[in-house]
N, C-alpha and C. Protein backbone atom coordinates (compact mmCIF):
# COMPACT_ATOMS: atom_id res chain seq x y z
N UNK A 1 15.58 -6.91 -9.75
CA UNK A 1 15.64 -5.63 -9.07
C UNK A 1 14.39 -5.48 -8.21
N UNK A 2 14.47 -4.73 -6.85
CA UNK A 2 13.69 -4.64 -6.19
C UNK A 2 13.61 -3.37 -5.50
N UNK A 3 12.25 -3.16 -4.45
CA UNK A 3 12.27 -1.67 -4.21
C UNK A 3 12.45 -1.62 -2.39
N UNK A 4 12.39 -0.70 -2.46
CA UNK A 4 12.68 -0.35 -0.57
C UNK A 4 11.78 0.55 -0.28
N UNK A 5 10.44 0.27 0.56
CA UNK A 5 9.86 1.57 1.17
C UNK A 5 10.46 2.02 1.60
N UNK A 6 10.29 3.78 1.86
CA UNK A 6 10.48 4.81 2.61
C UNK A 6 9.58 5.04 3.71
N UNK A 7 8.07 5.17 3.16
CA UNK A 7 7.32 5.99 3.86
C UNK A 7 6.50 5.83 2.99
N UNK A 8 5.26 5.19 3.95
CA UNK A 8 3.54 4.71 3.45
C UNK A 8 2.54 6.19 3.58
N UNK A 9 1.94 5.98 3.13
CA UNK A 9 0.63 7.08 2.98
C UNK A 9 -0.67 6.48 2.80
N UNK A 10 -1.57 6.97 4.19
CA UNK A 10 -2.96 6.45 3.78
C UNK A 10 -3.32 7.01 2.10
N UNK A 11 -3.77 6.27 1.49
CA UNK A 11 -4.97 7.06 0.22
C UNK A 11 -5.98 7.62 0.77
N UNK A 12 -6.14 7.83 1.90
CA UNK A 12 -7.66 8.71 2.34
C UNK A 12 -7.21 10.34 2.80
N UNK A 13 -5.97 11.10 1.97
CA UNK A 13 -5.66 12.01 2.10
C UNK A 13 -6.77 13.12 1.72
N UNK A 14 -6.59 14.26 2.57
CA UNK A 14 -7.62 15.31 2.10
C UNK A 14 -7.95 15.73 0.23
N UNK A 15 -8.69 16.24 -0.11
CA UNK A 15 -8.57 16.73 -1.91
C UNK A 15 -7.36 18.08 -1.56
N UNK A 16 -6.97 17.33 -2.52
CA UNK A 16 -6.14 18.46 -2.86
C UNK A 16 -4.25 18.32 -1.90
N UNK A 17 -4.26 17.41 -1.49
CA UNK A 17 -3.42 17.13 -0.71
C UNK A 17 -2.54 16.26 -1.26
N UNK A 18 -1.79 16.10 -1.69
CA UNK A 18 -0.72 14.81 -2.19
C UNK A 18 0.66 14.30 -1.21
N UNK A 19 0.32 14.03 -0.13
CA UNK A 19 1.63 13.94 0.77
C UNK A 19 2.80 13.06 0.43
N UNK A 20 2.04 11.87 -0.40
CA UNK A 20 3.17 11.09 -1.00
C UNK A 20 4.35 11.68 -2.04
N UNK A 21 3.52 12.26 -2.78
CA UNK A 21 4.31 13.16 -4.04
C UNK A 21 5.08 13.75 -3.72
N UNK A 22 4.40 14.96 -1.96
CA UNK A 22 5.29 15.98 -1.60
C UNK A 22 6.80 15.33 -1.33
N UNK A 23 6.46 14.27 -0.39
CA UNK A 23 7.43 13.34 0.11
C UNK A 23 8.51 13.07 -0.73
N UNK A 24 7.95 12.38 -2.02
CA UNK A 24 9.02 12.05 -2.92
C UNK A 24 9.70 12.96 -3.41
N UNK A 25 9.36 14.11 -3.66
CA UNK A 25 9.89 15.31 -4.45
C UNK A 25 11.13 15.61 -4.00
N UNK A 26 10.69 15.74 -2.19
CA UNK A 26 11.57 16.02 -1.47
C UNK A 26 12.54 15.36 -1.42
N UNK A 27 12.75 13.33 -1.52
CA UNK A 27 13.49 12.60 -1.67
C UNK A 27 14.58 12.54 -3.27
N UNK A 28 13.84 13.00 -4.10
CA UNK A 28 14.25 13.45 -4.93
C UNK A 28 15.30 14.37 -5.31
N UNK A 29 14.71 15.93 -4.43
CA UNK A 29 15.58 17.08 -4.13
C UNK A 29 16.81 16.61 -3.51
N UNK A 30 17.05 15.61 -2.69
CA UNK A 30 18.21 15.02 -1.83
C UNK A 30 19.13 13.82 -2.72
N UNK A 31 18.31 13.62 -3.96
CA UNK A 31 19.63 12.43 -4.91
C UNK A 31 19.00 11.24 -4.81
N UNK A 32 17.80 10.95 -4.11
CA UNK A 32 16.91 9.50 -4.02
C UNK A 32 16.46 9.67 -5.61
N UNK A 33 16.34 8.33 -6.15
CA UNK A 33 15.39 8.24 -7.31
C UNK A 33 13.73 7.87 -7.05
N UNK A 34 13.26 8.53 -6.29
CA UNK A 34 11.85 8.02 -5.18
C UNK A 34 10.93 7.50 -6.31
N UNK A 35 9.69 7.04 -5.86
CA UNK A 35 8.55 7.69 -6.87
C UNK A 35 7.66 6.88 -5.89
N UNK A 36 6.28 6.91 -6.46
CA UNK A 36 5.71 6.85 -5.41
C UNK A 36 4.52 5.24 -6.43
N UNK A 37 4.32 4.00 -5.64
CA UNK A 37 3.06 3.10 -6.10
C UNK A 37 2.13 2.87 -4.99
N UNK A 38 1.05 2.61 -5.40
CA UNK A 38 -0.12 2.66 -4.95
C UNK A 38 0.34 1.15 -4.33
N UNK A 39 -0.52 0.80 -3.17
CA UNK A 39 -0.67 -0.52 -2.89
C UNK A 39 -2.12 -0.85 -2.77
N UNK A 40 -2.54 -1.55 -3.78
CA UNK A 40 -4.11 -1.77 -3.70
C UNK A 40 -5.18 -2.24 -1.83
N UNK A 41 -3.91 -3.21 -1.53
CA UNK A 41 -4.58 -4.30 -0.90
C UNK A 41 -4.74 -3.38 0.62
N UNK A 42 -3.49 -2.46 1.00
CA UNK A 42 -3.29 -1.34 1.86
C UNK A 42 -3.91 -0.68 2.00
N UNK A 43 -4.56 -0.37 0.92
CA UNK A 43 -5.20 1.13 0.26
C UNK A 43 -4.29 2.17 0.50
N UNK A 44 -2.89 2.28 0.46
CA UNK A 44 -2.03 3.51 0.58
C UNK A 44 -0.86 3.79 -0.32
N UNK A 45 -0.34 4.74 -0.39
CA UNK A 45 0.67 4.74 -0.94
C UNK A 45 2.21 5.07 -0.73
N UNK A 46 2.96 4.04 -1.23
CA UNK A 46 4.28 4.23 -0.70
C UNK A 46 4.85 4.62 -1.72
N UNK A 47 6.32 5.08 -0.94
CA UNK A 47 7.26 6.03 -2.12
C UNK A 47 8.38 4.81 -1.66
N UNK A 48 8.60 4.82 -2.62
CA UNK A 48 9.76 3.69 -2.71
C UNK A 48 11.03 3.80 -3.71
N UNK A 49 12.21 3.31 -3.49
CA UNK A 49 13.31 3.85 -4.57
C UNK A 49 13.89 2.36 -5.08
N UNK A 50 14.60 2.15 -5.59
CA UNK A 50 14.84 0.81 -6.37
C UNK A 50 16.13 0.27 -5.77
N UNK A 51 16.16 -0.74 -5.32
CA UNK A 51 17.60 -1.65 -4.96
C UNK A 51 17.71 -2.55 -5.96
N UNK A 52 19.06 -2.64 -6.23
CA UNK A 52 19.84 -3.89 -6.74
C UNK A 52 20.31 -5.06 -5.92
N UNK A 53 19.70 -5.87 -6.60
CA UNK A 53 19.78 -7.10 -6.01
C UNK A 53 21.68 -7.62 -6.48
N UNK A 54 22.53 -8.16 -6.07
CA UNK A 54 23.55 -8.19 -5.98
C UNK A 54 24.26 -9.75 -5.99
N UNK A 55 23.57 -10.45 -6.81
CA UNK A 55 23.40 -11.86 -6.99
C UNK A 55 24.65 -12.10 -7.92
């Protein structure tokens, strides 16, 4: 199983700001199973939802 970005987010967001989260919530509110992982090497974070691989 594998995932599909949506939509990246710098990590150098203001305090207090979570745009990724907001993002997902919202993807969420719509029937996505979102959530959101960090990408170290990026430094950002993407919200991503899960695909099935179909092998």
């Amino acid at each position: 199983m594998g995932a599909k970005v949506l939509e990246r987010f710098p990590a150098g967001a203001p305090r207090g700001s979570w745009p990724a989260e907001e993002y997902a919530a919202e993807c969420r509110a719509h029937g996505e199973p979102a959530t959101v992982v960090m990408d170290l090497q990026a430094d950002a974070f993407l919200v991503v939802v899960p695909v099935h691989d179909d092998d």
